[in-house]
PDB file of N, CA and C in Angstrom:
ATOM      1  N   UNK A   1     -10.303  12.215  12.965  1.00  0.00           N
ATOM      2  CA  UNK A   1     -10.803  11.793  11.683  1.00  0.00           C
ATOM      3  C   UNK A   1     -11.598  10.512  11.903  1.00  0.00           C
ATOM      4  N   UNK A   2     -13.054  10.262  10.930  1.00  0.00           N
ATOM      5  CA  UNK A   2     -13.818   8.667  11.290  1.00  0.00           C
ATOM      6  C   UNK A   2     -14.154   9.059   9.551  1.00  0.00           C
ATOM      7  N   UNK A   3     -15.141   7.761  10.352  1.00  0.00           N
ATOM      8  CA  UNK A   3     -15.725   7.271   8.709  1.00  0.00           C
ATOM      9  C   UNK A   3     -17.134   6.963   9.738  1.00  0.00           C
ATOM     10  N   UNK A   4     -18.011   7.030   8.417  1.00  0.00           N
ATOM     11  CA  UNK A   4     -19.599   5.986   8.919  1.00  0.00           C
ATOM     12  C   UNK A   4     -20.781   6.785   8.190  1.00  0.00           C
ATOM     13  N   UNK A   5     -21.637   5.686   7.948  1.00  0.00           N
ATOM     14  CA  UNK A   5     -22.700   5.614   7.519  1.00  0.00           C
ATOM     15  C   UNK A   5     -23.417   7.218   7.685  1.00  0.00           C
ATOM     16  N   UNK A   6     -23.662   7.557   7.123  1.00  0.00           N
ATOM     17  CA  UNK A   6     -24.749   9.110   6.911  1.00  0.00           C
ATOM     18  C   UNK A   6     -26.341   8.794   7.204  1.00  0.00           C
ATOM     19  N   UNK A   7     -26.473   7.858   7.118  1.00  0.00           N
ATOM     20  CA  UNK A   7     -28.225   7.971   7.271  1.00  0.00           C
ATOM     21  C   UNK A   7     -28.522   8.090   8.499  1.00  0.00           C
ATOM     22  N   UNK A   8     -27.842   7.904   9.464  1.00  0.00           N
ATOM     23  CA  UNK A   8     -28.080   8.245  10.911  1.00  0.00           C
ATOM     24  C   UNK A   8     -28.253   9.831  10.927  1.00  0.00           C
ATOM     25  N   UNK A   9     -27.339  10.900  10.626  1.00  0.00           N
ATOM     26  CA  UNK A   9     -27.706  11.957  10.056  1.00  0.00           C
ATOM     27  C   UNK A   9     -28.278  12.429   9.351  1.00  0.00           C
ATOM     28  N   UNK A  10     -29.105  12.019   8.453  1.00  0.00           N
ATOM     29  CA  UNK A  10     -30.129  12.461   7.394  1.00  0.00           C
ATOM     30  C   UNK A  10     -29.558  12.357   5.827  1.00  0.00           C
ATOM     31  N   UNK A  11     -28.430  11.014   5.693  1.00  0.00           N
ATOM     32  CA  UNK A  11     -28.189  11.190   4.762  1.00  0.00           C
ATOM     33  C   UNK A  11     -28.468  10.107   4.029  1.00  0.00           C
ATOM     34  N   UNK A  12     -28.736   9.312   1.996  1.00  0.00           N
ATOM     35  CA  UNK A  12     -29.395   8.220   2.380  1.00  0.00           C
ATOM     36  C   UNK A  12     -28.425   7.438   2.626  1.00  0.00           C
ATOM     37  N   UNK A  13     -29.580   6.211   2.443  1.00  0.00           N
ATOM     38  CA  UNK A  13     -29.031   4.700   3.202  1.00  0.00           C
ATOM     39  C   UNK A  13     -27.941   4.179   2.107  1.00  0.00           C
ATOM     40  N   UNK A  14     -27.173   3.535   2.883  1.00  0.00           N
ATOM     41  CA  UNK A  14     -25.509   3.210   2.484  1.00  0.00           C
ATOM     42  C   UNK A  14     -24.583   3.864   1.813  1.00  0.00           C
ATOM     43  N   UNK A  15     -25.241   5.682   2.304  1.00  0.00           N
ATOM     44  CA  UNK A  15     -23.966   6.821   1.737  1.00  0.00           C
ATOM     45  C   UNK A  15     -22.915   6.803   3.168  1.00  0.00           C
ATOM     46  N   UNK A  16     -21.905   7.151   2.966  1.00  0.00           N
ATOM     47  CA  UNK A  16     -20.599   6.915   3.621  1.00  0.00           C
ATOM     48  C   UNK A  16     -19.985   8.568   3.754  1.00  0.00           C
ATOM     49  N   UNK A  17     -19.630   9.068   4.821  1.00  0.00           N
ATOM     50  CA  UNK A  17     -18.823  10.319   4.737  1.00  0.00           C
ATOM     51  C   UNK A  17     -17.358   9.929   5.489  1.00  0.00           C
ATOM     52  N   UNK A  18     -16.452  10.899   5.331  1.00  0.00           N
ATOM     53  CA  UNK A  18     -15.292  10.773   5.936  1.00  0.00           C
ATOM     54  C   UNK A  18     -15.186  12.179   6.495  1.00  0.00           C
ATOM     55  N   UNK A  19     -14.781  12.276   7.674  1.00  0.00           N
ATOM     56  CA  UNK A  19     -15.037  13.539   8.463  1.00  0.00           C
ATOM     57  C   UNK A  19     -13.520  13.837   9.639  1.00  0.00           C
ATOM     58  N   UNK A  20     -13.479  15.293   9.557  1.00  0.00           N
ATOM     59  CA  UNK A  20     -12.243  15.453  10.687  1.00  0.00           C
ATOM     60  C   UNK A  20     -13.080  16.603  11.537  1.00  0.00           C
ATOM     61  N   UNK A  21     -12.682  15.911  12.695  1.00  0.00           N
ATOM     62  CA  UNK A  21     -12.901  17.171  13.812  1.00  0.00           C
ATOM     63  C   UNK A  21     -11.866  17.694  14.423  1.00  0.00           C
ATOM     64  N   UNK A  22     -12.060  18.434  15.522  1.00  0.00           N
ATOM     65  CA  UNK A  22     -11.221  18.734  16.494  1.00  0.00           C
ATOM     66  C   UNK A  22     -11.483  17.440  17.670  1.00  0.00           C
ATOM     67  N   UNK A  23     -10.293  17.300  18.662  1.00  0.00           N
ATOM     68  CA  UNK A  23     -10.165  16.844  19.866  1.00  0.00           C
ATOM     69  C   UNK A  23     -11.397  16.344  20.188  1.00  0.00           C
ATOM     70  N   UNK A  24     -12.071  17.684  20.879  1.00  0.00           N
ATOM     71  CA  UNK A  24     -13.115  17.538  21.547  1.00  0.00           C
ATOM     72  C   UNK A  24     -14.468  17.229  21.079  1.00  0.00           C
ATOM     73  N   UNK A  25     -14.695  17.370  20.213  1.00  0.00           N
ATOM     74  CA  UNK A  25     -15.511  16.557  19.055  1.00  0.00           C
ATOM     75  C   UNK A  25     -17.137  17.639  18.987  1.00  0.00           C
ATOM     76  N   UNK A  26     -16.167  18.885  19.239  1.00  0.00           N
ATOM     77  CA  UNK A  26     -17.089  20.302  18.693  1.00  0.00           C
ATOM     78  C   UNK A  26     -17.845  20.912  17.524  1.00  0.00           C
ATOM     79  N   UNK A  27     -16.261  20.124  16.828  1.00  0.00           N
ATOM     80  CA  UNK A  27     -16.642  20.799  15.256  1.00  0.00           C
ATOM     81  C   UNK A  27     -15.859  20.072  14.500  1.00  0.00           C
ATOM     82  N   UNK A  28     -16.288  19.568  12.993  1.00  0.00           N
ATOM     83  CA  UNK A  28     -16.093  18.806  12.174  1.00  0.00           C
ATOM     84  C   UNK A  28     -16.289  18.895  10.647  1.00  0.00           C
ATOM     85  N   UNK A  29     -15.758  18.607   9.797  1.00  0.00           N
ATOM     86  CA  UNK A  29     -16.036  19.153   8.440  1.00  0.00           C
ATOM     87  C   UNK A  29     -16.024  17.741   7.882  1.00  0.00           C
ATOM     88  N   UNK A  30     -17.011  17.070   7.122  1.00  0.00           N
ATOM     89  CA  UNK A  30     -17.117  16.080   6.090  1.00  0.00           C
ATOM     90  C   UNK A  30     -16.132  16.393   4.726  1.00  0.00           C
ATOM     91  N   UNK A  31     -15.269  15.768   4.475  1.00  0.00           N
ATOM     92  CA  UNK A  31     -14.394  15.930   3.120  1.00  0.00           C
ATOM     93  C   UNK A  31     -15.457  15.416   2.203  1.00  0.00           C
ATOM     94  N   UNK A  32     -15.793  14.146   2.573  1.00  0.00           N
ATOM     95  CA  UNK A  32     -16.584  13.469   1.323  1.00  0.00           C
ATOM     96  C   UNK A  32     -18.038  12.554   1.275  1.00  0.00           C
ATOM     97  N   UNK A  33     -18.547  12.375   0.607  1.00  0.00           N
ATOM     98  CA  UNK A  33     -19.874  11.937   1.042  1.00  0.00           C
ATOM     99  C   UNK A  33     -19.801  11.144  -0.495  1.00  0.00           C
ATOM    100  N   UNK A  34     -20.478   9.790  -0.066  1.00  0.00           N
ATOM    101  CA  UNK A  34     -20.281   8.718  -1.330  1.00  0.00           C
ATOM    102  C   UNK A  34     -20.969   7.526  -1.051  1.00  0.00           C
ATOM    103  N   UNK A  35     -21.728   7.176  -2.270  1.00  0.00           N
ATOM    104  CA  UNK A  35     -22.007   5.507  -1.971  1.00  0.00           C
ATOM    105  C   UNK A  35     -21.561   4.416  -1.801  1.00  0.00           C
ATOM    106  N   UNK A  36     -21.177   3.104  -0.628  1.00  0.00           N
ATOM    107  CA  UNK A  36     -20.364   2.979  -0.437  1.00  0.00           C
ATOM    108  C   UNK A  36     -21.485   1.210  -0.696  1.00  0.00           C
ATOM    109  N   UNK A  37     -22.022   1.277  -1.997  1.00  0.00           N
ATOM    110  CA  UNK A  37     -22.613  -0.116  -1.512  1.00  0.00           C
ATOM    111  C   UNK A  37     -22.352  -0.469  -2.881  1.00  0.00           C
ATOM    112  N   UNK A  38     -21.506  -0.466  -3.352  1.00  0.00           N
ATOM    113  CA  UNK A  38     -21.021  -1.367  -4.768  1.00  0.00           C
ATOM    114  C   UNK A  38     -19.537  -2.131  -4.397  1.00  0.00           C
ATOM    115  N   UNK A  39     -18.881  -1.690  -5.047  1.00  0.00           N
ATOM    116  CA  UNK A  39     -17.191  -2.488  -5.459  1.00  0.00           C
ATOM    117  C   UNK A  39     -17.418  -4.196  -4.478  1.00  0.00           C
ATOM    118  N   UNK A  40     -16.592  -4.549  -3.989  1.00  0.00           N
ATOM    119  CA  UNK A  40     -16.323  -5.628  -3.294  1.00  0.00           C
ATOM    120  C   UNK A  40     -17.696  -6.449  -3.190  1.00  0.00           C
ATOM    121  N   UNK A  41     -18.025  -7.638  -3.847  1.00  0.00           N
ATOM    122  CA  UNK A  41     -19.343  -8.841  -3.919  1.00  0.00           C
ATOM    123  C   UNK A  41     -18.464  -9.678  -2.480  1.00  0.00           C
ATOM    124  N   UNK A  42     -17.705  -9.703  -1.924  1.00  0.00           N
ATOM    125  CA  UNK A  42     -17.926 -10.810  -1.167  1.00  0.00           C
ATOM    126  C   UNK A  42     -18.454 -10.478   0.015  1.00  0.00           C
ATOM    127  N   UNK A  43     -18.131 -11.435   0.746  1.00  0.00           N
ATOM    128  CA  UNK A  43     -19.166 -11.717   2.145  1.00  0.00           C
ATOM    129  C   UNK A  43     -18.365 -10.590   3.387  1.00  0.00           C
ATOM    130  N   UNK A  44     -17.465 -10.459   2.436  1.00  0.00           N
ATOM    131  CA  UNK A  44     -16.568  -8.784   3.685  1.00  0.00           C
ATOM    132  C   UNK A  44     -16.499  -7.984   2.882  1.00  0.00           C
ATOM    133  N   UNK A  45     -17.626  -7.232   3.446  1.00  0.00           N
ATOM    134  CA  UNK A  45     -17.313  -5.992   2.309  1.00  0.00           C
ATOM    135  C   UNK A  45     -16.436  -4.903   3.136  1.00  0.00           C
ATOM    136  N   UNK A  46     -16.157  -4.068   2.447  1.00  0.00           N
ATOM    137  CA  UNK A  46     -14.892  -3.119   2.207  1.00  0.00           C
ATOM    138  C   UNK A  46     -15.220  -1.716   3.163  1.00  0.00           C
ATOM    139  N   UNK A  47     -14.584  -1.100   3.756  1.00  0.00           N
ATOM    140  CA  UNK A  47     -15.036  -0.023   4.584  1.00  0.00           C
ATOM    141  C   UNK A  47     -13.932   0.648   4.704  1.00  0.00           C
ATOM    142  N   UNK A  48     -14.303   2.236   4.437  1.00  0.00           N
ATOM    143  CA  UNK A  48     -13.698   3.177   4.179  1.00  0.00           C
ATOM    144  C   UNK A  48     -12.149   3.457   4.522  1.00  0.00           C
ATOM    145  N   UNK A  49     -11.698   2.989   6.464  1.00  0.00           N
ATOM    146  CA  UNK A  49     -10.316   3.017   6.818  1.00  0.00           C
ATOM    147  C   UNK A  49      -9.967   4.595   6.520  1.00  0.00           C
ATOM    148  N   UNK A  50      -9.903   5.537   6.469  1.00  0.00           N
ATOM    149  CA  UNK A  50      -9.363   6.748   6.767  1.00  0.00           C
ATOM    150  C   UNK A  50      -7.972   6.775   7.539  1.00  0.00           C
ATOM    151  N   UNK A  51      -7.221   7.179   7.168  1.00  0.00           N
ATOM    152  CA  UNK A  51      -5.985   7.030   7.781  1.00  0.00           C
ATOM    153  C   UNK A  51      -4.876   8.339   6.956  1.00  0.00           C
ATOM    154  N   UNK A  52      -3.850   9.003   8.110  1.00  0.00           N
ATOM    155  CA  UNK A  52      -3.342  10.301   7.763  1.00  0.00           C
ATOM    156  C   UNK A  52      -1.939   9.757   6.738  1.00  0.00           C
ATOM    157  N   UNK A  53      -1.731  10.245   6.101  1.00  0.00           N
ATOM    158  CA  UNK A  53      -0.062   9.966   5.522  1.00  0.00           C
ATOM    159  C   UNK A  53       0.898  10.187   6.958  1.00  0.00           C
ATOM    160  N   UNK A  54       1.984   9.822   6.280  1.00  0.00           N
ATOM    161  CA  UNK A  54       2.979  10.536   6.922  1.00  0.00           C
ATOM    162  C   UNK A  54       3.124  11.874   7.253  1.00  0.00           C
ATOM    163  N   UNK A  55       3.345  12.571   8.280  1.00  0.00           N
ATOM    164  CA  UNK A  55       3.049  14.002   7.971  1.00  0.00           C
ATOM    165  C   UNK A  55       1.901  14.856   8.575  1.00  0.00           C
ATOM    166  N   UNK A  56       1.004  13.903   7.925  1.00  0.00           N
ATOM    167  CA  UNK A  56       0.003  14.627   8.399  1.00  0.00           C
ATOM    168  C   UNK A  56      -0.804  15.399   6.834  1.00  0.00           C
ATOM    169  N   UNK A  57      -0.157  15.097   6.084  1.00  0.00           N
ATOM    170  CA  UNK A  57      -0.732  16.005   5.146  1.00  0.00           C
ATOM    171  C   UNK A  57      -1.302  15.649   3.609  1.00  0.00           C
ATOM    172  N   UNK A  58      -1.846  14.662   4.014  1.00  0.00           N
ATOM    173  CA  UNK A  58      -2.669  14.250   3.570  1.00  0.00           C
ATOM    174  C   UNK A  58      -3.726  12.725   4.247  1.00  0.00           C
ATOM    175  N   UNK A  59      -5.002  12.683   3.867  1.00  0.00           N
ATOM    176  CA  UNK A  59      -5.704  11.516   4.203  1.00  0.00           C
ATOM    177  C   UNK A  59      -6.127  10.962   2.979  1.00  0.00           C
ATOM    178  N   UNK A  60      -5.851   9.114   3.616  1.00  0.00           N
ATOM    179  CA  UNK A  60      -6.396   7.931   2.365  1.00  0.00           C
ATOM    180  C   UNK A  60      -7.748   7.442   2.774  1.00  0.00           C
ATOM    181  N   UNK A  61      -8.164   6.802   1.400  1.00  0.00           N
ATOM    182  CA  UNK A  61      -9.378   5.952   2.161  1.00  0.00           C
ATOM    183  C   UNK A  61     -10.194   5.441   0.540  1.00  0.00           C
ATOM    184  N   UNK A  62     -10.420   4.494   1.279  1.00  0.00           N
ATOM    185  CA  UNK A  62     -11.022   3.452   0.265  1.00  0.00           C
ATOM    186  C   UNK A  62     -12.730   4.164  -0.016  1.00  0.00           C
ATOM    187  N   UNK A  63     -13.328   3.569  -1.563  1.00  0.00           N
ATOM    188  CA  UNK A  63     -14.109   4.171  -1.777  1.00  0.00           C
ATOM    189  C   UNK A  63     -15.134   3.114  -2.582  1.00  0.00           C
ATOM    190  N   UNK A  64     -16.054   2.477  -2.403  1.00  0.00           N
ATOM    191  CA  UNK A  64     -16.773   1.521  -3.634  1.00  0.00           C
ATOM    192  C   UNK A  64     -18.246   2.020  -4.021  1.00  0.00           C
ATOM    193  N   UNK A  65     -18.450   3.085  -4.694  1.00  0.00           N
ATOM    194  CA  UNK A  65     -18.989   3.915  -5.730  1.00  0.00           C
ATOM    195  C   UNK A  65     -19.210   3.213  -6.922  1.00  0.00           C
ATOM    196  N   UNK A  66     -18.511   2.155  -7.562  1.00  0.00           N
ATOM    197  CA  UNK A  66     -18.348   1.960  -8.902  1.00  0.00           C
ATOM    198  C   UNK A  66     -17.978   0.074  -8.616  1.00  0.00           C
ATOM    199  N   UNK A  67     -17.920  -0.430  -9.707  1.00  0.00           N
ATOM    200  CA  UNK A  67     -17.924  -2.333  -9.296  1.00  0.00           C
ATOM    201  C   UNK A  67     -16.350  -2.083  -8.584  1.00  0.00           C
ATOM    202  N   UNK A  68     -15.187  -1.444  -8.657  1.00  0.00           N
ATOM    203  CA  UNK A  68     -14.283  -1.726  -8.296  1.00  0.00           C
ATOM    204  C   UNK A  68     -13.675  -0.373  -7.078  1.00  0.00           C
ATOM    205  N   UNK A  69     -13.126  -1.026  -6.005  1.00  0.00           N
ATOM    206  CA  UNK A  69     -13.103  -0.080  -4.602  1.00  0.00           C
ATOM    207  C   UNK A  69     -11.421   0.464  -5.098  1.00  0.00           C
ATOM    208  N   UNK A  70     -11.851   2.182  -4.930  1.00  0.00           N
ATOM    209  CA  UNK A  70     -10.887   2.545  -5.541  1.00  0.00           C
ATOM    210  C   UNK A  70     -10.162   3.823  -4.132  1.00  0.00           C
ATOM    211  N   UNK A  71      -8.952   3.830  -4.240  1.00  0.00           N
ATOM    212  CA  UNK A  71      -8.526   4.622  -3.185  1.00  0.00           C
ATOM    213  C   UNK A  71      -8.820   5.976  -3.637  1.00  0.00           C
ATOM    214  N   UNK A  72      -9.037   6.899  -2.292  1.00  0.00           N
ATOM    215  CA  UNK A  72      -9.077   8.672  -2.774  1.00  0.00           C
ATOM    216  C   UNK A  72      -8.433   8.821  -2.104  1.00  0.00           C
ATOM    217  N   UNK A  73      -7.831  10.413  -2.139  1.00  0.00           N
ATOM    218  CA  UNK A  73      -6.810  10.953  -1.569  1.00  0.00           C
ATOM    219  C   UNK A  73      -7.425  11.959  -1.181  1.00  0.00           C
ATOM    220  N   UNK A  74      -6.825  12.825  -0.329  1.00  0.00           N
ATOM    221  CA  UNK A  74      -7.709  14.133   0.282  1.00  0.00           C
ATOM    222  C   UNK A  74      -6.277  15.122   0.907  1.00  0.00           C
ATOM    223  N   UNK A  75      -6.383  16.205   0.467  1.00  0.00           N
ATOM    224  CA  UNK A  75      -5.306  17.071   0.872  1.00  0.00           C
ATOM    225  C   UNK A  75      -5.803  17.473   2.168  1.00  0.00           C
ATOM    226  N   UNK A  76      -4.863  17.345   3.425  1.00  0.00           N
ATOM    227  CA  UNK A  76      -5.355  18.187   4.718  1.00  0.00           C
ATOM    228  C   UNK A  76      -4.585  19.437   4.590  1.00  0.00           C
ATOM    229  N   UNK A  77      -5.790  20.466   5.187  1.00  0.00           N
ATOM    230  CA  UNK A  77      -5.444  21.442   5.598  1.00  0.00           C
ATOM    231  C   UNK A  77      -3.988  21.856   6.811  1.00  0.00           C
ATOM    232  N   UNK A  78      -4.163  23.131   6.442  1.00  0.00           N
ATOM    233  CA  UNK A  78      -2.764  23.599   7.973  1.00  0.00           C
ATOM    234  C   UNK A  78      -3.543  24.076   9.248  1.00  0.00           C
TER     235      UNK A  78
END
């Protein structure tokens, strides 16, 4: 699982995806794709962090779309 910037891929500038692959870094599916250039004004802004629950079965991750950075949740697959 990562996070990062999309415009390196063709997506625009300061959209954000969160993505899981396999191991070997073959194949990968984007959960989410979002603008990530609002919430947080200070001088550190805020970045996504992707990280699994317990389990495994589910992933978190921060999101600033809107003035305030709000957590999403994402159900993983089996």
């Amino acid at each position: 699982m990562t996070d990062g910037l999309l415009d390196s891929v063709g997506g625009p500038r300061g959209h954000w995806g969160i993505a899981v692959g396999d191991t070997r870094g073959h194949q990968f599916q984007v959960l989410h794709r979002f603008d990530n250039t609002k919430g947080a004004t200070t001088w550190r802004k805020n970045h996504p962090h992707p990280i699994f629950s317990p389990g495994s079965r589910r992933i978190y991750f921060n999101v600033n779309e809107t003035n305030w950075t709000q957590l999403y949740v994402a159900e993983a697959g089996d």
